[in-house]
C-alpha atoms as a PDB file:
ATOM      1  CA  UNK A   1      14.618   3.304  10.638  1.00  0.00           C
ATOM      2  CA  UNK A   2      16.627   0.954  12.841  1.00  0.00           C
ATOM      3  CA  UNK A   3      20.137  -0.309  12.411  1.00  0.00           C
ATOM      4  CA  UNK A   4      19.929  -4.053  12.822  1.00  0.00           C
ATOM      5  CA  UNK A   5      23.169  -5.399  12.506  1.00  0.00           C
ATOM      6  CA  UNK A   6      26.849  -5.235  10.560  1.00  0.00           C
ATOM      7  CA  UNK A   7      26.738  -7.550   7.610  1.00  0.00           C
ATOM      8  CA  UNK A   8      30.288  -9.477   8.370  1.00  0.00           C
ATOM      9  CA  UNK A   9      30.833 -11.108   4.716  1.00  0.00           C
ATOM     10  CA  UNK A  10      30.932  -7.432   3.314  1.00  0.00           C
ATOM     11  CA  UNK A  11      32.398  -5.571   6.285  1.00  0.00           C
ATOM     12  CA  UNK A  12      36.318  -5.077   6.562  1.00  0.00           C
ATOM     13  CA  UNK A  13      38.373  -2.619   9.535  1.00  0.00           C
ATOM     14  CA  UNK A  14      38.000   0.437   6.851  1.00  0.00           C
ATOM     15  CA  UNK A  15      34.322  -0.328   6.082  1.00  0.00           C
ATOM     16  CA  UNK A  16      31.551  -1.152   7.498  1.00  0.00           C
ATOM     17  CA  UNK A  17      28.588  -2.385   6.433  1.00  0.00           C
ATOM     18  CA  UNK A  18      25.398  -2.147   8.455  1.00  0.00           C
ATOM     19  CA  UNK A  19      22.281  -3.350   7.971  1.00  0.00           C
ATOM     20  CA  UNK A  20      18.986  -1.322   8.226  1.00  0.00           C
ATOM     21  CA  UNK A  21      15.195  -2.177   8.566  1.00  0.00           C
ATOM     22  CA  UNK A  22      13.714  -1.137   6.552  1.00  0.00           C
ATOM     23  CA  UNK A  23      16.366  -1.596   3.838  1.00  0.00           C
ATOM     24  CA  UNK A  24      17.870   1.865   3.213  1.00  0.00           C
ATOM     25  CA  UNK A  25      16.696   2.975   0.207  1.00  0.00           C
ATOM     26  CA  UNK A  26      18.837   5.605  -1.898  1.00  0.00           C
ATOM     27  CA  UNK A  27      16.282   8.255  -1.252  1.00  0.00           C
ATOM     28  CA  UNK A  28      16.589   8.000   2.189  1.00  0.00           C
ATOM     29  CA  UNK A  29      20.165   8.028   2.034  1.00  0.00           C
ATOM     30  CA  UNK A  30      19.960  11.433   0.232  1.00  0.00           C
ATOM     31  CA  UNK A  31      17.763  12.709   2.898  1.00  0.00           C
ATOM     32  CA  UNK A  32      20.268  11.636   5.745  1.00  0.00           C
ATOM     33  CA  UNK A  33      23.514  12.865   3.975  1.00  0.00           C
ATOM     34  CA  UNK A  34      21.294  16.497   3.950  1.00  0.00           C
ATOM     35  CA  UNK A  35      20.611  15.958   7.660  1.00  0.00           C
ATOM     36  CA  UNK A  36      23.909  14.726   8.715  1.00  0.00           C
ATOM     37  CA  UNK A  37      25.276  18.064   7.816  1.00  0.00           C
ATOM     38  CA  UNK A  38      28.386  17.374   7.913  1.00  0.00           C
ATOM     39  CA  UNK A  39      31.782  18.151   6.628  1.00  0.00           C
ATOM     40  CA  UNK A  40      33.934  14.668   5.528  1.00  0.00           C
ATOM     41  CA  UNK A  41      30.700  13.191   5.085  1.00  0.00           C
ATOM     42  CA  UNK A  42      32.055   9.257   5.765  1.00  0.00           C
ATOM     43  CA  UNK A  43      29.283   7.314   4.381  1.00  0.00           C
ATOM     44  CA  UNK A  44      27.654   5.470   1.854  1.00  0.00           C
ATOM     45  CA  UNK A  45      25.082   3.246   0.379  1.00  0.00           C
ATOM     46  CA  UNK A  46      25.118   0.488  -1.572  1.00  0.00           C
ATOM     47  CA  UNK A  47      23.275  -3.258  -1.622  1.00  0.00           C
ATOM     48  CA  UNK A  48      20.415  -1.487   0.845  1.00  0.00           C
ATOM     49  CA  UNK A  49      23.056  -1.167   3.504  1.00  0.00           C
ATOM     50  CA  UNK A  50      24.523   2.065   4.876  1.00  0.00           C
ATOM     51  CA  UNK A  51      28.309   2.236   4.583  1.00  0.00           C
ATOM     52  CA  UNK A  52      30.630   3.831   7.330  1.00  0.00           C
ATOM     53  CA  UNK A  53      34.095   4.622   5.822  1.00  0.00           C
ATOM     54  CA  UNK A  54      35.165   7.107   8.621  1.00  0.00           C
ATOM     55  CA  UNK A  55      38.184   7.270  11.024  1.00  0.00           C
ATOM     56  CA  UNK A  56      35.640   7.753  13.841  1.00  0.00           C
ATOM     57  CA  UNK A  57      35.127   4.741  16.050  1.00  0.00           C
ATOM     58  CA  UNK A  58      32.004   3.478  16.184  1.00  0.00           C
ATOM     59  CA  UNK A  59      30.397   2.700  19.020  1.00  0.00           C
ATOM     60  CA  UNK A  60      26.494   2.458  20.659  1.00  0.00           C
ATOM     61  CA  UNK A  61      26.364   6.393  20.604  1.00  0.00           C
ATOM     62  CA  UNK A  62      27.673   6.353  16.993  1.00  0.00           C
ATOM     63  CA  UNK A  63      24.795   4.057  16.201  1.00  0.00           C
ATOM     64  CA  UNK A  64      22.260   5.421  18.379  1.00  0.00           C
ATOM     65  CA  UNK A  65      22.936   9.286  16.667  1.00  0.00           C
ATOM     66  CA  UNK A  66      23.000   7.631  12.799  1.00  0.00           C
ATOM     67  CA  UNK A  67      19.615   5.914  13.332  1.00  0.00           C
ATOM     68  CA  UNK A  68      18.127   9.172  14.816  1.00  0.00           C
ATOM     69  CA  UNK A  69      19.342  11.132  11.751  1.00  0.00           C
ATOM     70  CA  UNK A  70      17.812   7.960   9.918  1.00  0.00           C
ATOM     71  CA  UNK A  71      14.770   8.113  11.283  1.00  0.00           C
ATOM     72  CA  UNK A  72      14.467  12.011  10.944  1.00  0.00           C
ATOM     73  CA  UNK A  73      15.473  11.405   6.977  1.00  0.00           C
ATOM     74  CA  UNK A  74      12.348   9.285   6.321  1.00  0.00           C
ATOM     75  CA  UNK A  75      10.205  11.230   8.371  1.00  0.00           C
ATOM     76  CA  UNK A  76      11.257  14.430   6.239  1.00  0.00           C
ATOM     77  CA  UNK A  77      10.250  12.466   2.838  1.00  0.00           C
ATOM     78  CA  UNK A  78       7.134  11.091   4.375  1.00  0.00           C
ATOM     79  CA  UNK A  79       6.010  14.618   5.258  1.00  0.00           C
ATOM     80  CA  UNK A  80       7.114  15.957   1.712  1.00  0.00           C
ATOM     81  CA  UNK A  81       5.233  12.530   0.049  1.00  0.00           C
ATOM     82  CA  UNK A  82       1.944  13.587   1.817  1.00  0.00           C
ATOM     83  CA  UNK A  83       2.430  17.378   1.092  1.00  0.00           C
ATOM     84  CA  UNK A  84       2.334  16.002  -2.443  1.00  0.00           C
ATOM     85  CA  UNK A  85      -0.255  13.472  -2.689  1.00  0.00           C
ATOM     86  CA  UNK A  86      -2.030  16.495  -1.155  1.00  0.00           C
ATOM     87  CA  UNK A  87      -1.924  18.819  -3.604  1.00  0.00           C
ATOM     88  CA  UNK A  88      -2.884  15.989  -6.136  1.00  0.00           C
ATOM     89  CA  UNK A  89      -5.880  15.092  -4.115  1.00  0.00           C
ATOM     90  CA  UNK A  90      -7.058  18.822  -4.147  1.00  0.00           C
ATOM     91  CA  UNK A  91      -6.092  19.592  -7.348  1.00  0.00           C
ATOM     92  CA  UNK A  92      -8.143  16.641  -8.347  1.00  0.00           C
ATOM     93  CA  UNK A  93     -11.493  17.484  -6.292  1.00  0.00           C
ATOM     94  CA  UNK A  94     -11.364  20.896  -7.472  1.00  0.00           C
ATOM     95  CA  UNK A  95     -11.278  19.460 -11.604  1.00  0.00           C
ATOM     96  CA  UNK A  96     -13.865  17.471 -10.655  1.00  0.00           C
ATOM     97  CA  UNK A  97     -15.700  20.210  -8.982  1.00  0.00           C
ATOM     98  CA  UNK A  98     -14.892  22.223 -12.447  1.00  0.00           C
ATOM     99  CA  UNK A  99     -15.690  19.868 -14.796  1.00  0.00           C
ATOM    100  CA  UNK A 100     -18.610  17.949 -13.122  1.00  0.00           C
ATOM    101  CA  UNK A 101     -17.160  14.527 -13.471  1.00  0.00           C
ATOM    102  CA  UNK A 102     -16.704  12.374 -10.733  1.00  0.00           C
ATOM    103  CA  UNK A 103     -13.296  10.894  -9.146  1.00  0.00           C
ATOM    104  CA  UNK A 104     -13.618   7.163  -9.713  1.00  0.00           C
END
């Protein structure tokens, strides 16, 4: 996940609104706030945007660090999505296997 840009019509000196691509999604926003780790925890989410309400100043290493945590968020739900579909997939051969009917 990238940071794009800051959305100016939204954005004001005590919050900032920036832009992601893909569109943050609220479970990836649950996933970064777990790997932010962080006490004061100074952001948000809301239209698809990630909110910064903190006193920190923001600047390219800000940005660079919050898309690396980003980044590692959907990479932790991708890996728990395809532990998942997984254990659906073998749960499913083996009921086949079982009950002699095929997957279709």
């Amino acid at each position: 996940m990238k940071i794009v840009g800051i959305d100016r019509s939204r954005s004001t000196k005590g919050e900032v609104f920036f832009r992601t691509d893909p569109p943050l999604s609220e479970k990836v926003f649950d996933a970064f706030q777990e790997v932010w780790q962080r006490s004061g925890f100074d952001f948000d989410e809301a239209n698809s945007m990630l909110i910064w309400r903190g006193p920190q100043y923001v600047d390219s290493e800000f940005i660079r660090q919050t898309t690396i945590y980003l980044s590692e968020a959907e990479n932790r739900l991708r890996t728990l999505r395809n532990a998942s579909l997984k254990r659906d997939d073998e749960f499913l051969e083996r009921l086949s296997r079982e009950t002699g009917l095929p997957l279709v």
